[in-house]
Protein backbone atom coordinates (compact mmCIF):
# COMPACT_ATOMS: atom_id res chain seq x y z
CA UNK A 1 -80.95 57.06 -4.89
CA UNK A 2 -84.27 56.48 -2.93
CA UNK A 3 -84.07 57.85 1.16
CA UNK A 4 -86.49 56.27 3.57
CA UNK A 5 -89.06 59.25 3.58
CA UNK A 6 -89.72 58.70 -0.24
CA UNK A 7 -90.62 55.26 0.31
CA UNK A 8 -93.39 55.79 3.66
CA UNK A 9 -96.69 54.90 2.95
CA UNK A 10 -95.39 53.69 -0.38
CA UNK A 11 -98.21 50.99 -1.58
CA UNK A 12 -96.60 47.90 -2.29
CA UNK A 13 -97.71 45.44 -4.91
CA UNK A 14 -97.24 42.06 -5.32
CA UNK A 15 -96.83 41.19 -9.16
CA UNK A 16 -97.79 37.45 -8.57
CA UNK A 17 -101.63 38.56 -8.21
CA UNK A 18 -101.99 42.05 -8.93
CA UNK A 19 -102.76 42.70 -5.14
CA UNK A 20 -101.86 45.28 -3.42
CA UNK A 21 -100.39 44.20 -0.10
CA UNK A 22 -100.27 47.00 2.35
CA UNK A 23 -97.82 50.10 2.64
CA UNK A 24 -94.16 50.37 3.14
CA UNK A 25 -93.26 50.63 6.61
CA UNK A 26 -89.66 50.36 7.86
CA UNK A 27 -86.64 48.74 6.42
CA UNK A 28 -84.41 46.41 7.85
CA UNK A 29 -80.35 47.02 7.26
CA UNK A 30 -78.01 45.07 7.93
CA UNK A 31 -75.13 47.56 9.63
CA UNK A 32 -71.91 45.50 9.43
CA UNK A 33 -72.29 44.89 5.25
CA UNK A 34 -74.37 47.95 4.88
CA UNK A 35 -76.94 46.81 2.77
CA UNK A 36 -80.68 46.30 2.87
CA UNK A 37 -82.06 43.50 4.36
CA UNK A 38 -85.85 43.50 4.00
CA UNK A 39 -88.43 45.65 3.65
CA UNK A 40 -91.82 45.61 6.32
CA UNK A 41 -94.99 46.04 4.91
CA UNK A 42 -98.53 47.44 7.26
CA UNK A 43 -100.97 45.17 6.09
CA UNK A 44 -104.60 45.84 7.20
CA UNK A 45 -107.46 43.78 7.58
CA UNK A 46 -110.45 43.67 5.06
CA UNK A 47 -112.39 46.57 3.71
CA UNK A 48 -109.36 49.17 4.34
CA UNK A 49 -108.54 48.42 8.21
CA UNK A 50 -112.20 48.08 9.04
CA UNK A 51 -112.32 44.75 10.06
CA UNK A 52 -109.55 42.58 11.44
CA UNK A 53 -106.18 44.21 12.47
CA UNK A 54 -103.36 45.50 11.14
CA UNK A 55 -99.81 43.47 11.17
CA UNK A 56 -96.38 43.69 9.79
CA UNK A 57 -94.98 41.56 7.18
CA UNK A 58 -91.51 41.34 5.96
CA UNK A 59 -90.47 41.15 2.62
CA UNK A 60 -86.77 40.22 1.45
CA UNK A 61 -84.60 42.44 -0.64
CA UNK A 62 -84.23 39.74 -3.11
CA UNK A 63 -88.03 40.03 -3.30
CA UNK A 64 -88.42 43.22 -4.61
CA UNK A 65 -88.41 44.15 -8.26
CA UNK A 66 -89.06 47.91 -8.70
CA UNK A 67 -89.15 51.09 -6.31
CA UNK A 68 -91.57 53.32 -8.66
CA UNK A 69 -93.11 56.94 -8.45
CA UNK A 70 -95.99 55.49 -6.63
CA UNK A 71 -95.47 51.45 -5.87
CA UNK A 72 -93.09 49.40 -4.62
CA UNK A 73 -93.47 46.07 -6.80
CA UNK A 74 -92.74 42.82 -5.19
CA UNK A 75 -92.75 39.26 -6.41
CA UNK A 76 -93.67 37.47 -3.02
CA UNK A 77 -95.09 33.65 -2.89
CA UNK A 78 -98.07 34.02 -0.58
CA UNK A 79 -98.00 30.58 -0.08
CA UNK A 80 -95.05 31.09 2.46
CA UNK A 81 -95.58 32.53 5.78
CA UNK A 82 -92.89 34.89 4.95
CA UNK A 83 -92.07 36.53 8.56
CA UNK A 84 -95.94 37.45 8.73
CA UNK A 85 -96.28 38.98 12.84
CA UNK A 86 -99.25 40.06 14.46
CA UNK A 87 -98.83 43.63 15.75
């Protein structure tokens, strides 16, 4: 069983183009059926946060694949504004 403080700052991956996406940053749950919604990523602007600004995407449970050691690997479509906020 993972708890929330093993996954912070968790890099996640997104196995659809090698990229790494941003860091794990808060998970959604939904209370009533007690399960895990969705996942929100910190993703950063260019060059490690230098330029452009950081913002919060979400990422279904169906989405991801594997909660490793180091990575959280997702298979995400890109192509899909996929609850991508500015923050």
């Amino acid at each position: 069983m993972t708890n929330y403080w093993d996954l912070i700052e968790k890099d996640v991956v997104n196995i659809k183009n090698g990229e790494i996406m941003g860091r794990f940053d808060d998970v959604e749950i939904d209370t009533k059926a007690g399960k895990v919604q969705a996942f929100y990523i910190e993703e950063t602007g260019r060059l490690m946060g230098m330029l452009g600004k950081s913002r919060e995407r979400r990422v279904n449970w169906e989405e991801i694949l594997k909660i490793g050691m180091d990575v959280i690997i997702v298979n995400v479509d890109d192509n899909i504004n996929n609850g991508l906020a500015m923050g």
